[in-house]
Protein backbone atom coordinates (compact mmCIF):
# COMPACT_ATOMS: atom_id res chain seq x y z
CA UNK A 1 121.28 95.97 87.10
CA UNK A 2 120.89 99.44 87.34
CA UNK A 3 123.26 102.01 85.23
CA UNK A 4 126.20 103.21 86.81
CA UNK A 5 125.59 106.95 88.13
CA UNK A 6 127.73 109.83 87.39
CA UNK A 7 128.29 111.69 90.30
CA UNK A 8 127.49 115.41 90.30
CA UNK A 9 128.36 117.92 92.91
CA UNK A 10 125.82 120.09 91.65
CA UNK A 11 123.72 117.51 93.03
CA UNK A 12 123.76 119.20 96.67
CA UNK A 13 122.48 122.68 94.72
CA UNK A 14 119.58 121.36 92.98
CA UNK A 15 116.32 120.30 94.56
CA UNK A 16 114.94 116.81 93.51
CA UNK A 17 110.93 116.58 93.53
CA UNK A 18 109.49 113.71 95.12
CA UNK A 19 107.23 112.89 91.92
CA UNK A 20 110.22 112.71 89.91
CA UNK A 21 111.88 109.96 92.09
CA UNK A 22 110.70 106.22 93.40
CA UNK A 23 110.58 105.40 97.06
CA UNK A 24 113.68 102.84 97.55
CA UNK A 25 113.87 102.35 101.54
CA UNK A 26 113.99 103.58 105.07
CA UNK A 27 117.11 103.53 107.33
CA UNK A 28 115.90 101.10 110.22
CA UNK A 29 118.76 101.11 112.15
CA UNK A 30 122.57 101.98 113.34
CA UNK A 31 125.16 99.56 112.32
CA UNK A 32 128.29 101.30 114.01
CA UNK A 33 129.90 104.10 115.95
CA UNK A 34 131.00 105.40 112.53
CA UNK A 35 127.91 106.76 111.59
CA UNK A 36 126.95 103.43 109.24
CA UNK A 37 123.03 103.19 108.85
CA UNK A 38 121.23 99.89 107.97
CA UNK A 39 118.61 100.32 105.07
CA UNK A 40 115.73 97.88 104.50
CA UNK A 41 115.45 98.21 100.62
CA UNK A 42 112.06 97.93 98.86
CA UNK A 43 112.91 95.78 96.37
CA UNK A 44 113.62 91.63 95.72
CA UNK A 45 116.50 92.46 94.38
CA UNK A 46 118.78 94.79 97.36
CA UNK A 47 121.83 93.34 95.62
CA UNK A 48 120.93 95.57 92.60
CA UNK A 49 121.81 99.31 94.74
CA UNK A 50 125.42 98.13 95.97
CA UNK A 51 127.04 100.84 92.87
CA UNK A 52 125.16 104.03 93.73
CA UNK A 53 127.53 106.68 94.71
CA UNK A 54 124.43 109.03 95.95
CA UNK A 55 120.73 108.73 96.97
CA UNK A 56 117.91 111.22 98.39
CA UNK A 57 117.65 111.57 101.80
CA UNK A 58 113.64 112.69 102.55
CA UNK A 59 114.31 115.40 105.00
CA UNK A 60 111.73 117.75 106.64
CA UNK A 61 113.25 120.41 103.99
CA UNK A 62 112.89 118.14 101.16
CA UNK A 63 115.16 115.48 99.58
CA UNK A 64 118.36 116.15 99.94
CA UNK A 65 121.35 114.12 98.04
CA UNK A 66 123.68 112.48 100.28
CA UNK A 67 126.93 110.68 98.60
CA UNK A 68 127.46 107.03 100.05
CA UNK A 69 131.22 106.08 100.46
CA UNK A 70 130.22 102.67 100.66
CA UNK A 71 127.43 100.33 100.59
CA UNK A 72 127.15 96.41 100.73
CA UNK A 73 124.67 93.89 101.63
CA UNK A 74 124.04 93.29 105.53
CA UNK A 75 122.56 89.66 105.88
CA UNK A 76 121.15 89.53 102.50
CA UNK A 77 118.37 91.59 102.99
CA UNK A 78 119.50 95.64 104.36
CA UNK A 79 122.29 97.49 102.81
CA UNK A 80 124.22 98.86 105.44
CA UNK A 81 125.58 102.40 103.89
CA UNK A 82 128.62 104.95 105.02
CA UNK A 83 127.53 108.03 104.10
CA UNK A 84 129.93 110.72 103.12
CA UNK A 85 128.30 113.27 105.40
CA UNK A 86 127.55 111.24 108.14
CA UNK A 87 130.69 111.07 110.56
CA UNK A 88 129.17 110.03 113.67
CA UNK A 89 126.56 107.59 115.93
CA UNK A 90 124.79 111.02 116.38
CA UNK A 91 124.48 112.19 113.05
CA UNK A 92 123.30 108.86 111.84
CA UNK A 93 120.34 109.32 114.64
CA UNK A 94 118.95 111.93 112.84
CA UNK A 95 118.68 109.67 110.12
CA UNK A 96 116.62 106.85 111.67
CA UNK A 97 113.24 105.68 109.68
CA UNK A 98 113.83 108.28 107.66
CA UNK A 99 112.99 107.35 103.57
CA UNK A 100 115.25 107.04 100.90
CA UNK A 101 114.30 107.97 97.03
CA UNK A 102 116.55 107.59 93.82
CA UNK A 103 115.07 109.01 90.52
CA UNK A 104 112.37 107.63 88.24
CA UNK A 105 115.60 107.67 85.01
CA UNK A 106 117.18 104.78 87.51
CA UNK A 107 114.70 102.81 87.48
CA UNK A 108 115.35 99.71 84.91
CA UNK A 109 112.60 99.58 81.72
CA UNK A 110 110.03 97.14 82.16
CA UNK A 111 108.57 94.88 79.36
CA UNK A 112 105.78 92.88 78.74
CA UNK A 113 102.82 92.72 81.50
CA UNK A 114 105.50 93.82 84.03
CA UNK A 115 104.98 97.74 85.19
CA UNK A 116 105.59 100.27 87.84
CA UNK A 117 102.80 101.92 89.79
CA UNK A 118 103.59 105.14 88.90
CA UNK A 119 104.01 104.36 85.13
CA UNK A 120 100.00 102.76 84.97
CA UNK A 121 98.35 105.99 86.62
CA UNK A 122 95.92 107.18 83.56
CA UNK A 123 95.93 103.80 81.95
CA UNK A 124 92.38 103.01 80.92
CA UNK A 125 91.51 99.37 82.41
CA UNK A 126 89.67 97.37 79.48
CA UNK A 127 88.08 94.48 79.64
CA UNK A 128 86.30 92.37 76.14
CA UNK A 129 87.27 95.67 74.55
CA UNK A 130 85.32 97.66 76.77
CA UNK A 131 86.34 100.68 79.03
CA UNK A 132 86.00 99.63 82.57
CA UNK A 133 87.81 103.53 83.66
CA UNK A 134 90.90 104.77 84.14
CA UNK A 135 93.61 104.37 87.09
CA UNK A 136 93.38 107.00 89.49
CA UNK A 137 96.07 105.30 91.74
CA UNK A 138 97.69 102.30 92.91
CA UNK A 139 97.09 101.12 96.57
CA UNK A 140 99.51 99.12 97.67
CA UNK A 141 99.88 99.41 101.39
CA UNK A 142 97.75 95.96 101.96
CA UNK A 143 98.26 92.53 101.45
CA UNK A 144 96.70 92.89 97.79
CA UNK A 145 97.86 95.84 95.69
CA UNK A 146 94.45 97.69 93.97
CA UNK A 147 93.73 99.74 91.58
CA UNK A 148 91.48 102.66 92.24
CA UNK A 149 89.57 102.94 88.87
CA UNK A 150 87.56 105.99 87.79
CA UNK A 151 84.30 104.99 86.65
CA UNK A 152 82.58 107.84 85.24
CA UNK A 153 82.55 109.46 88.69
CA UNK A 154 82.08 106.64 90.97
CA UNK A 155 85.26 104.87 92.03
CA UNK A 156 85.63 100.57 91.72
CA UNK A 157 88.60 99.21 92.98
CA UNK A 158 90.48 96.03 91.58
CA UNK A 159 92.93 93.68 92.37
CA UNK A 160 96.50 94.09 90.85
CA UNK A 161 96.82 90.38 90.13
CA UNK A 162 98.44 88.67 87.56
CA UNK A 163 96.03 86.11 87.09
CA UNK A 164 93.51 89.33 85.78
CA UNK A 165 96.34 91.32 83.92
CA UNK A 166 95.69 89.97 79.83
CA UNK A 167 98.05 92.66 78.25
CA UNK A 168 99.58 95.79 79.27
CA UNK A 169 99.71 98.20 75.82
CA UNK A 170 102.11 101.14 76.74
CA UNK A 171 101.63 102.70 74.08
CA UNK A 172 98.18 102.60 73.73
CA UNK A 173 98.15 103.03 77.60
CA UNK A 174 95.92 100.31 78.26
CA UNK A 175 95.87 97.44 80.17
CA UNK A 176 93.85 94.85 79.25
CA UNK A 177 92.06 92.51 82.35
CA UNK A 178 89.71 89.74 82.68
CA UNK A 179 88.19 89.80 85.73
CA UNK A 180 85.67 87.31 87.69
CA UNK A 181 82.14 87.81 87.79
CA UNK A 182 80.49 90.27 89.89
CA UNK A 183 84.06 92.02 91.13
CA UNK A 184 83.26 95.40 89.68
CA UNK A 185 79.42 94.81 91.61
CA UNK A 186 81.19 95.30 94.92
């Protein structure tokens, strides 16, 4: 479950940087004359967003905070939210497929060879205790999530499977992979 959040006024004064925030959902539809939106949450867990009391709003000026007055689950998969500033079917047009971000300090720790995207970029991929490169990115807009691995110069590009990932060392920031013959000749 994710901490409670404090809300903070101030919130509507400060500017919130994409890169400091994780990509939670897009408003997909209208759920009333109200001004309710429907959210489709990126997550396999929507259940775990029903206490936040504000989220970022990816605007063409930015992300701007919006407070929610109330959020619950919509047939087990979409949140459907009332947000505070949203009064109307009209203003919740404006809305539509636009994204929704919450801050990277929201985000629950991970452990073992669990890990965000974002937390791996600048690992160095090993494999038999040899440096295979570093992650440049994650890809994960395909069936298979990738790495894109550094290699010296030349780029190599790798499955993010579990059946690869041996150990993830945070610390070290390393992750450790076996992977089949011939994958990094592709």
């Amino acid at each position: 479950k994710l901490p409670k959040q404090k809300r903070d006024n101030n919130l509507f004064f400060s500017t919130m940087k994409k890169e400091a925030c994780f990509y939670l959902g897009t408003i997909v539809g209208k759920y009333s004359f109200k001004g309710e939106v429907l959210v489709k949450i990126d997550s396999d867990s929507p259940e775990d967003y029903l206490t936040l009391e504000s989220i970022f709003v990816d605007l063409p000026t930015g992300l701007v905070p919006f407070f929610i007055r109330k959020c619950q689950l919509h047939k087990s998969s979409l949140l459907r939210i009332d947000f505070e500033e949203v009064r109307d079917e009209a203003a919740a047009d404006t809305l539509l497929k636009k994204e929704l971000y919450l801050p990277l300090s929201l985000l629950p720790p991970l452990e073992g060879n669990k890990f965000y995207y974002h937390e791996v970029i600048g690992f160095t991929i090993l494999e038999e205790g040899k440096t295979i490169g570093s992650i440049k990115t994650v890809h994960d807009q395909g069936a298979q999530a990738l790495f894109e691995i550094d290699r010296e110069g030349a780029t190599a590009l790798i499955p993010v499977h579990d059946d690869f990932i041996v150990n993830v060392d945070r610390t070290a920031k390393t992750i450790t992979v076996t992977l089949p013959e011939g994958l990094l000749d592709l």
